[in-house]
PDB file of N, CA and C in Angstrom:
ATOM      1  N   UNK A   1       4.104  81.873 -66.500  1.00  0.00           N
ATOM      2  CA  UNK A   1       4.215  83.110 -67.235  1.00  0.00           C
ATOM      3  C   UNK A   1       5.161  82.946 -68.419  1.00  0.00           C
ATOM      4  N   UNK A   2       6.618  82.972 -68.211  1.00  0.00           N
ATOM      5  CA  UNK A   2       7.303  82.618 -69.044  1.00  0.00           C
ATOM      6  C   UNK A   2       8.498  81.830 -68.720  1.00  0.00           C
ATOM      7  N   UNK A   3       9.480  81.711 -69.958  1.00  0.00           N
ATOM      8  CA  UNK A   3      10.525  81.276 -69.701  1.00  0.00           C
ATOM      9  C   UNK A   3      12.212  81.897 -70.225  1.00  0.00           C
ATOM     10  N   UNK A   4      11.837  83.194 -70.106  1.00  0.00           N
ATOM     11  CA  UNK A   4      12.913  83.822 -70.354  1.00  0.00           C
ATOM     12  C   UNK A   4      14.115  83.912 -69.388  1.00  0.00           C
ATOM     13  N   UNK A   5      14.055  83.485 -68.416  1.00  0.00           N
ATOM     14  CA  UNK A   5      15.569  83.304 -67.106  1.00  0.00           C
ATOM     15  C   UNK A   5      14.783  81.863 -67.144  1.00  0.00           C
ATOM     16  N   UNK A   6      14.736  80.868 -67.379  1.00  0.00           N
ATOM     17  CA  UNK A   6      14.896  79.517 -67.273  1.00  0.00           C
ATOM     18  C   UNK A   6      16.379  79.152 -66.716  1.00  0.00           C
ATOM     19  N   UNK A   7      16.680  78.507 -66.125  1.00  0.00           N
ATOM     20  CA  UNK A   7      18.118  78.258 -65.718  1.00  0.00           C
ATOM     21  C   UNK A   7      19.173  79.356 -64.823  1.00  0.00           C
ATOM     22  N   UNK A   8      18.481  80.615 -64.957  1.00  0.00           N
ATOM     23  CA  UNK A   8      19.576  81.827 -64.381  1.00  0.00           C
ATOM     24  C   UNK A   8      18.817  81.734 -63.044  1.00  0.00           C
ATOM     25  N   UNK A   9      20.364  82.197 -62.520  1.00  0.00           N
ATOM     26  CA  UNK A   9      20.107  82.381 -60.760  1.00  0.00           C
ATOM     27  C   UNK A   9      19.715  84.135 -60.890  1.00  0.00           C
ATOM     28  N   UNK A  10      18.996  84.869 -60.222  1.00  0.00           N
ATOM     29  CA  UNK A  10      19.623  86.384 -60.041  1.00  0.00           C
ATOM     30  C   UNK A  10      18.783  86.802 -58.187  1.00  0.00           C
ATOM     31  N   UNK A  11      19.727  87.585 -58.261  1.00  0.00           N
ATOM     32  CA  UNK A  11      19.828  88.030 -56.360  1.00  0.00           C
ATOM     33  C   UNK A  11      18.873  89.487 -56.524  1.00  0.00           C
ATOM     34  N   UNK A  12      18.174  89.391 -55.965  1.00  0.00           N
ATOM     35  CA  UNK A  12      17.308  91.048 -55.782  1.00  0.00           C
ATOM     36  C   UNK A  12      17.706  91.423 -54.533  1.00  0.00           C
ATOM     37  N   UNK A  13      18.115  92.822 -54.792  1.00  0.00           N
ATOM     38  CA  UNK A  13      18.379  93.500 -52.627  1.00  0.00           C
ATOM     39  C   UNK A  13      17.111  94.215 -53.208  1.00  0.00           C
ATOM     40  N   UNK A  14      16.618  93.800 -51.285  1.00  0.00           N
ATOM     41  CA  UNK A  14      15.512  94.955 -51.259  1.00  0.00           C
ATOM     42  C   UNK A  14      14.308  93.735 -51.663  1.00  0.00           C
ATOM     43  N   UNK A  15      14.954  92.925 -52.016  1.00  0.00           N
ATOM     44  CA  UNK A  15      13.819  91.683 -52.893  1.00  0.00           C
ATOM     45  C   UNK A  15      12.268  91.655 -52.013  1.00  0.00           C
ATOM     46  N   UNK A  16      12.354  91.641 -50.773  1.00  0.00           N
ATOM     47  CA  UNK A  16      11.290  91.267 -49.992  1.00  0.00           C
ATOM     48  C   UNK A  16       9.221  92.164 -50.340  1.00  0.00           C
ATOM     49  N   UNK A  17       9.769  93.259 -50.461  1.00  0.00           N
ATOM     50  CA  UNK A  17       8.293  94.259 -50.604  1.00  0.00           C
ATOM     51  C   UNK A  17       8.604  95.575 -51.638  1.00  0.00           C
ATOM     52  N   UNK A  18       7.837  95.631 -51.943  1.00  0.00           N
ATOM     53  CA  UNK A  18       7.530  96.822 -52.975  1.00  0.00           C
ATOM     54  C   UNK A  18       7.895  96.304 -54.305  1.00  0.00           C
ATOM     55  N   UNK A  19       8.608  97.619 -54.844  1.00  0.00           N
ATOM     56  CA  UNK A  19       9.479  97.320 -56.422  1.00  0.00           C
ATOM     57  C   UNK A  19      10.101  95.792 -56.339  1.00  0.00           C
ATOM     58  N   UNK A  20      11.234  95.817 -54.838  1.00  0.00           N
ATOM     59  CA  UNK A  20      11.690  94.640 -55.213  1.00  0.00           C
ATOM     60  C   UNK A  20      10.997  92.994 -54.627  1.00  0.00           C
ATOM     61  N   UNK A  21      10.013  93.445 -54.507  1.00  0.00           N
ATOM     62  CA  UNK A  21       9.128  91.922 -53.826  1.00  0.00           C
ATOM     63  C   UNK A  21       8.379  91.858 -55.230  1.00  0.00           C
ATOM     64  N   UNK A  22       8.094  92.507 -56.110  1.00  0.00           N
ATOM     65  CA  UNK A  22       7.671  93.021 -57.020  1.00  0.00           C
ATOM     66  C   UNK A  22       8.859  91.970 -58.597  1.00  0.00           C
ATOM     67  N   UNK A  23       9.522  92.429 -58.111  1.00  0.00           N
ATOM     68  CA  UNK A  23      10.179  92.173 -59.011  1.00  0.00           C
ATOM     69  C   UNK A  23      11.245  90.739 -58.648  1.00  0.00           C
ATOM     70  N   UNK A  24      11.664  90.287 -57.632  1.00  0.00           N
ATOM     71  CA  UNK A  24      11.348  88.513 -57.758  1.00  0.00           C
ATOM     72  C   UNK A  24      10.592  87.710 -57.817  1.00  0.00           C
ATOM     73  N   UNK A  25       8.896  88.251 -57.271  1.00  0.00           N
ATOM     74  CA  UNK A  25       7.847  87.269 -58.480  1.00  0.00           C
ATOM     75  C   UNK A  25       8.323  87.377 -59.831  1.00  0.00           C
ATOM     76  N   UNK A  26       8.598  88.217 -60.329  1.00  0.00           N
ATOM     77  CA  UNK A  26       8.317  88.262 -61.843  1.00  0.00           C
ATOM     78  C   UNK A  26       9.558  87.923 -62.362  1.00  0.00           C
ATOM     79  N   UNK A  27      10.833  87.662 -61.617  1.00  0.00           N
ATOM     80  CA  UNK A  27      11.919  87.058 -62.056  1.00  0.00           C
ATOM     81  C   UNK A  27      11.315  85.831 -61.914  1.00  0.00           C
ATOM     82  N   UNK A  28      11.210  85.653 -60.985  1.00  0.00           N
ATOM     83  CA  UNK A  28      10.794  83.798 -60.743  1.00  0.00           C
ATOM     84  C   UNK A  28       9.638  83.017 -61.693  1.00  0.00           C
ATOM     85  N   UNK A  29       8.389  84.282 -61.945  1.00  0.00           N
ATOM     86  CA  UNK A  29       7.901  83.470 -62.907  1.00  0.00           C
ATOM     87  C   UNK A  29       8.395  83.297 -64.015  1.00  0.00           C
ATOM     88  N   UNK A  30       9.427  84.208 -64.532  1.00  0.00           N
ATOM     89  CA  UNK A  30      10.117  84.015 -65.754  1.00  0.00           C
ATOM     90  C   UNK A  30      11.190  82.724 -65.933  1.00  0.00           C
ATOM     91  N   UNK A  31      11.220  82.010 -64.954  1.00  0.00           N
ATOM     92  CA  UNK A  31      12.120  80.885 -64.767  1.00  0.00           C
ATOM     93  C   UNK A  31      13.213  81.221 -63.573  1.00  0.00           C
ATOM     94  N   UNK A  32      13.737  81.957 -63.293  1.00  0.00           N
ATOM     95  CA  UNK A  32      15.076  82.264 -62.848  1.00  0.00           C
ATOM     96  C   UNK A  32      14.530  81.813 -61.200  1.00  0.00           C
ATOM     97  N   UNK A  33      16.123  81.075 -60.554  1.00  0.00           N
ATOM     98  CA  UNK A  33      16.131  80.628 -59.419  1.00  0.00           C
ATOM     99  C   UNK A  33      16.040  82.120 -58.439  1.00  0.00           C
ATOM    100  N   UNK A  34      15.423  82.473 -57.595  1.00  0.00           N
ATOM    101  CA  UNK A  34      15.857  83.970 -56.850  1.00  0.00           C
ATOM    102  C   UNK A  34      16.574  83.914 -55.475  1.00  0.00           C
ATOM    103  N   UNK A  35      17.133  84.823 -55.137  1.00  0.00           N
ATOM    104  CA  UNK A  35      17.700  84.642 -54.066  1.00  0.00           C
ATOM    105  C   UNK A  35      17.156  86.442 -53.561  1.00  0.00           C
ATOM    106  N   UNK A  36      16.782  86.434 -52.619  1.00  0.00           N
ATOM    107  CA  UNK A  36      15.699  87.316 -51.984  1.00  0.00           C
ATOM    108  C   UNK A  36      16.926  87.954 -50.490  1.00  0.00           C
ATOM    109  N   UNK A  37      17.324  89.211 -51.167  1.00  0.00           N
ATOM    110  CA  UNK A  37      18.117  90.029 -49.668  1.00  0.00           C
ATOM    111  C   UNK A  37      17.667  90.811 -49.345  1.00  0.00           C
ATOM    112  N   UNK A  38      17.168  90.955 -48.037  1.00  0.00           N
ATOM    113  CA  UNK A  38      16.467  92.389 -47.139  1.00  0.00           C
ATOM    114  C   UNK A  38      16.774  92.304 -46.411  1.00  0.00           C
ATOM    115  N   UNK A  39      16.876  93.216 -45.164  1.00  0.00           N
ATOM    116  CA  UNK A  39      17.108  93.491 -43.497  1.00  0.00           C
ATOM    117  C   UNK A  39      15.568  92.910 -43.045  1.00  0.00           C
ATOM    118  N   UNK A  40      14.733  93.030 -43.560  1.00  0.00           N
ATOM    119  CA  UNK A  40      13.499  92.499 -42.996  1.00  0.00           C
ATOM    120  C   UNK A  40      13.594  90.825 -43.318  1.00  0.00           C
ATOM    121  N   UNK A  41      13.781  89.930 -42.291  1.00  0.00           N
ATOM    122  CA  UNK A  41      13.798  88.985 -42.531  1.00  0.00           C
ATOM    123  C   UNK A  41      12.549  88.476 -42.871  1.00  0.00           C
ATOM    124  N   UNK A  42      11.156  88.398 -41.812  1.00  0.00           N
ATOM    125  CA  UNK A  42      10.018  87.983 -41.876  1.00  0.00           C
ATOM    126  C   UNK A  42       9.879  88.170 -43.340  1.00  0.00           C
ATOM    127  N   UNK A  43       9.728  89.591 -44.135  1.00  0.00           N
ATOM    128  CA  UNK A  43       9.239  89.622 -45.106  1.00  0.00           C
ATOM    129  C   UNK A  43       9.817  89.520 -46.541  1.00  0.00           C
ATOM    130  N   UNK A  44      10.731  88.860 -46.274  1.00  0.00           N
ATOM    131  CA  UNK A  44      11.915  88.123 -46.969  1.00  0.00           C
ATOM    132  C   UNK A  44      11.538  86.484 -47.270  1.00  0.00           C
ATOM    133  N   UNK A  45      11.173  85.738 -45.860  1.00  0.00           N
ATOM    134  CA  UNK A  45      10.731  84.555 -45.612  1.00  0.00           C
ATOM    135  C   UNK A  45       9.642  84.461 -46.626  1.00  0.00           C
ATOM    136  N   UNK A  46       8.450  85.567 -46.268  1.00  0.00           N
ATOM    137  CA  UNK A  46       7.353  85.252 -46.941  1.00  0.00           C
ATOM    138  C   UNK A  46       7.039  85.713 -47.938  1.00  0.00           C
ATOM    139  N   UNK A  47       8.542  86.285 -48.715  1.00  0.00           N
ATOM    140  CA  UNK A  47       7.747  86.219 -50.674  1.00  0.00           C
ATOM    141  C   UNK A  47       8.601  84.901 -50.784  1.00  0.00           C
ATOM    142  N   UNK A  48       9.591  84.697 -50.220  1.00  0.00           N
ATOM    143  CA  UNK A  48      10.320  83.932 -50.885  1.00  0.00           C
ATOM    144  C   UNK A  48       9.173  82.597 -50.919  1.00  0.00           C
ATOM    145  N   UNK A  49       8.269  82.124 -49.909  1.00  0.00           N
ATOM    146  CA  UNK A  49       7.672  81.349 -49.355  1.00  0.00           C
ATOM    147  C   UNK A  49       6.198  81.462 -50.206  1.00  0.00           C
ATOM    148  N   UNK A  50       5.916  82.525 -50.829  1.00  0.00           N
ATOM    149  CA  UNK A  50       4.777  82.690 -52.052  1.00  0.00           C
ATOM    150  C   UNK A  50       5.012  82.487 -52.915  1.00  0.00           C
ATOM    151  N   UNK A  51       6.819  82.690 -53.621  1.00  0.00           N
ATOM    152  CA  UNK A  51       7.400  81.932 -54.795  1.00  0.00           C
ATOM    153  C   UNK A  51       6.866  80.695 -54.598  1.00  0.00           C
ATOM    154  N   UNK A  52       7.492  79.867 -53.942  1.00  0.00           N
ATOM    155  CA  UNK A  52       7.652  78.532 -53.792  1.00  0.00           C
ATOM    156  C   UNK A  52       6.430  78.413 -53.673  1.00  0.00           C
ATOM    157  N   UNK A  53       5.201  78.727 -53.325  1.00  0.00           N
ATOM    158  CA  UNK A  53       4.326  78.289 -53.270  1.00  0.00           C
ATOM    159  C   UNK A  53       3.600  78.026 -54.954  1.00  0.00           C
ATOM    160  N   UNK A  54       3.922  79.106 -55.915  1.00  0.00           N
ATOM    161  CA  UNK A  54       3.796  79.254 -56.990  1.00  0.00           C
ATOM    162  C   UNK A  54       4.368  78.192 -57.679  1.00  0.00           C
ATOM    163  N   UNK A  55       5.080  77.619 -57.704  1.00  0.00           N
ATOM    164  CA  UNK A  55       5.581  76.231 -57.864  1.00  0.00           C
ATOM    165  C   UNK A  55       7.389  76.644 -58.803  1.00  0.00           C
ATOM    166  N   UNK A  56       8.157  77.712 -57.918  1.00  0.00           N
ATOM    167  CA  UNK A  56       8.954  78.638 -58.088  1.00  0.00           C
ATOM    168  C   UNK A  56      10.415  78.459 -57.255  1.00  0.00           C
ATOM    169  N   UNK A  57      11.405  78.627 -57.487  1.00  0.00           N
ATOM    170  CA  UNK A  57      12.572  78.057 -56.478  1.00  0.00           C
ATOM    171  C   UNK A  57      13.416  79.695 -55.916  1.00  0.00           C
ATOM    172  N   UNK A  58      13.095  80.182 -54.783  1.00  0.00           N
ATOM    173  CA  UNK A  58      13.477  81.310 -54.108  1.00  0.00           C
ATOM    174  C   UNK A  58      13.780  80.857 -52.646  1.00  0.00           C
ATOM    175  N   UNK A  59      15.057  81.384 -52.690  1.00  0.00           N
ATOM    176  CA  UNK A  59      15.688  81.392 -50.781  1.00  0.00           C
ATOM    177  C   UNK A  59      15.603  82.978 -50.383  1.00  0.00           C
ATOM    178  N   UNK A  60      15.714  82.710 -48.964  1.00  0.00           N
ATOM    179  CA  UNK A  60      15.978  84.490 -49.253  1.00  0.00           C
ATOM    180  C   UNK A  60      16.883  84.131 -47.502  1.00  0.00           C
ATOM    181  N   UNK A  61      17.557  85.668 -47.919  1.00  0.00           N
ATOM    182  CA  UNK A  61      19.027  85.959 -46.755  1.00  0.00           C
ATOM    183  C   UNK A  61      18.514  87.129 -46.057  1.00  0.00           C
ATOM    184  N   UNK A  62      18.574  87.457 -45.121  1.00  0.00           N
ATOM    185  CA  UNK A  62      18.617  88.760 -43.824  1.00  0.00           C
ATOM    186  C   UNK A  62      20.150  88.975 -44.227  1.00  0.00           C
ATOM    187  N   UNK A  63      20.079  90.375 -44.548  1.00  0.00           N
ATOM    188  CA  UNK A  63      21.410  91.445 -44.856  1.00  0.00           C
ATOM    189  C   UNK A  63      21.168  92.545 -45.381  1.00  0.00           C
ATOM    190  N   UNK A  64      21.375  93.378 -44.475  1.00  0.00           N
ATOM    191  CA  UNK A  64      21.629  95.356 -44.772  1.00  0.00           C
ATOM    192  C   UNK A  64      22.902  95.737 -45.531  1.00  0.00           C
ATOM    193  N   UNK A  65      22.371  96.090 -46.689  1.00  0.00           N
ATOM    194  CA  UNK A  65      23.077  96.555 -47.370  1.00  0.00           C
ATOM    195  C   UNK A  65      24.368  97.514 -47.353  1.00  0.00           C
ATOM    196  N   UNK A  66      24.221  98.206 -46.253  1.00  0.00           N
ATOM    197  CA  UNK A  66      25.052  98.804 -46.060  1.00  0.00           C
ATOM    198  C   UNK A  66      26.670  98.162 -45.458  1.00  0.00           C
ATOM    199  N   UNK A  67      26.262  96.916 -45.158  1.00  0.00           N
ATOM    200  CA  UNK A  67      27.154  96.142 -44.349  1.00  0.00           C
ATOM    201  C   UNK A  67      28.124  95.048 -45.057  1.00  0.00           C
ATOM    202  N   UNK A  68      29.307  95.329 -45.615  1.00  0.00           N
ATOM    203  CA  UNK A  68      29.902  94.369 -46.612  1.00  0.00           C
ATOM    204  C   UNK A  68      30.169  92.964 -46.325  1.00  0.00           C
ATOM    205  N   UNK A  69      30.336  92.941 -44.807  1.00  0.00           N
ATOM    206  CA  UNK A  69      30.340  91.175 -44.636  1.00  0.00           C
ATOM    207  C   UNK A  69      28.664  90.316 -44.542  1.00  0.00           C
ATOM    208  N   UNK A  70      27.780  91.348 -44.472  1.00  0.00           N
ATOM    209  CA  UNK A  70      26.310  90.592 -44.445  1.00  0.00           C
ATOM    210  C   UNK A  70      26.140  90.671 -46.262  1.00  0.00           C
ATOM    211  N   UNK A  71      26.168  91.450 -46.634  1.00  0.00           N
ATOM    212  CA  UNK A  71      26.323  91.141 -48.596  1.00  0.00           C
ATOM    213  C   UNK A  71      27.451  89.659 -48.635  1.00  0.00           C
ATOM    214  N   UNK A  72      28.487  90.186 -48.549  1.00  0.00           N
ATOM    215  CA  UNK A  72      29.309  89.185 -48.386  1.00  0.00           C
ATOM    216  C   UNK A  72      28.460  87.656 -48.334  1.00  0.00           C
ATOM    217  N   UNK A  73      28.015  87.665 -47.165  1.00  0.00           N
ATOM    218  CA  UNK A  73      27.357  86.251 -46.379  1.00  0.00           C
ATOM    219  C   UNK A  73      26.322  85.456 -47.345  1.00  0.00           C
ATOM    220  N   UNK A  74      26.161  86.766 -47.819  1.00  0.00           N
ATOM    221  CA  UNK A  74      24.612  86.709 -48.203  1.00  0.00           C
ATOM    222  C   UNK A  74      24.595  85.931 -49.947  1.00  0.00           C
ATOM    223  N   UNK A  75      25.811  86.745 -50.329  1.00  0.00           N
ATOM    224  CA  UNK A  75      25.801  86.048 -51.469  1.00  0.00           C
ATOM    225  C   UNK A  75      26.227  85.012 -51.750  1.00  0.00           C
ATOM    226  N   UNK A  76      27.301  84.226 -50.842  1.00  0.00           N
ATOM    227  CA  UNK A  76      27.957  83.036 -50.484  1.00  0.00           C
ATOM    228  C   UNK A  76      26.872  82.079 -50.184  1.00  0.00           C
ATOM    229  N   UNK A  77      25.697  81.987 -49.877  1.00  0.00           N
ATOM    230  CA  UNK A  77      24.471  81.452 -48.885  1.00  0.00           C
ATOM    231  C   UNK A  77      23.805  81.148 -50.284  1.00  0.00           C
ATOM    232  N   UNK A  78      23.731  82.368 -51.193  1.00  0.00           N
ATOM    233  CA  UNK A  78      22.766  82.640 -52.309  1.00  0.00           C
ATOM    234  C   UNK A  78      23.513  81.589 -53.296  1.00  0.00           C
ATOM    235  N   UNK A  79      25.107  81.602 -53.804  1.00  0.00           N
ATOM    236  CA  UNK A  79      25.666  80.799 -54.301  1.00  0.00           C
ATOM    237  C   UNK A  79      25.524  79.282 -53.625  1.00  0.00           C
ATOM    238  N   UNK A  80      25.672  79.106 -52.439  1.00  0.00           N
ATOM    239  CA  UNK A  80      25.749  77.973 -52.223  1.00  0.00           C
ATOM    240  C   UNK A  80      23.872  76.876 -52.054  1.00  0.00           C
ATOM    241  N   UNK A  81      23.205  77.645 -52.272  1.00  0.00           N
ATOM    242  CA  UNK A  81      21.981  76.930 -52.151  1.00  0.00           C
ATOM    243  C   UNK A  81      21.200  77.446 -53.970  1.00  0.00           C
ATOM    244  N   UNK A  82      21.814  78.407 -54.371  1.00  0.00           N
ATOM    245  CA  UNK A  82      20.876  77.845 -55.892  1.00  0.00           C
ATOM    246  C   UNK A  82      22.050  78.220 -57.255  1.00  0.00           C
ATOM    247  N   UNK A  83      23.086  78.165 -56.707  1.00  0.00           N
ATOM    248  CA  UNK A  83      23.841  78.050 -58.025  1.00  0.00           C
ATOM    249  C   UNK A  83      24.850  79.599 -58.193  1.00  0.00           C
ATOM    250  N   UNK A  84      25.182  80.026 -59.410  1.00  0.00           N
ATOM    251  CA  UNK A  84      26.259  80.534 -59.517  1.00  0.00           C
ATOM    252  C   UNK A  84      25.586  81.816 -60.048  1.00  0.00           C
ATOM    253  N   UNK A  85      25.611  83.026 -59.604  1.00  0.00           N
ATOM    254  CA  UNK A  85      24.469  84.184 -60.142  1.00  0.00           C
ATOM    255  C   UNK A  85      25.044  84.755 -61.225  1.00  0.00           C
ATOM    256  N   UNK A  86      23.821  84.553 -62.209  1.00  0.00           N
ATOM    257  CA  UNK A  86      23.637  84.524 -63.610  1.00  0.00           C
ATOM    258  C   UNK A  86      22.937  86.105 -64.181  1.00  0.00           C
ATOM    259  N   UNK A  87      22.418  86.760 -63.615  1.00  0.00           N
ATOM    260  CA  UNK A  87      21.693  87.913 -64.038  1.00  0.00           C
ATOM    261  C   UNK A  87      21.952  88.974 -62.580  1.00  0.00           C
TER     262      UNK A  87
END
């Protein structure tokens, strides 16, 4: 698609379905590494796992938002497997 986040990391909550499953394809096709946070793990696994299939670099974390040490975790996990979040 494009290459406008080429090189940027950015974290979507909620990333897994709808708006935001929605909207880390379309970060990811734009270049950007994603890091994918929902309470739904399964469906977390499997956009992140349709990125990558796309030939796309997405992890994704299990964490409810509401919970500051699972954000916490989550973004430490997100930093430590694709870099330093950029967007």
């Amino acid at each position: 698609m494009g290459t406008r986040l080429a090189g940027k990391v950015a974290i979507i909550s909620g990333g897994a379905t709808g708006m935001g499953g929605a909207a880390s394809e379309l970060f990811a096709a734009e270049g950007a590494k994603v890091a994918i946070i929902d309470r739904n793990g399964e469906a977390a696994a499997a956009t992140a796992a349709t990125i990558r299939a796309r030939g796309h670099l997405a992890e994704h974390f299990v964490a409810d938002v509401s919970d500051e040490a699972q954000v916490e975790a989550a973004v430490k996990g997100a930093i430590e497997k694709l870099g330093p979040v950029t967007v």
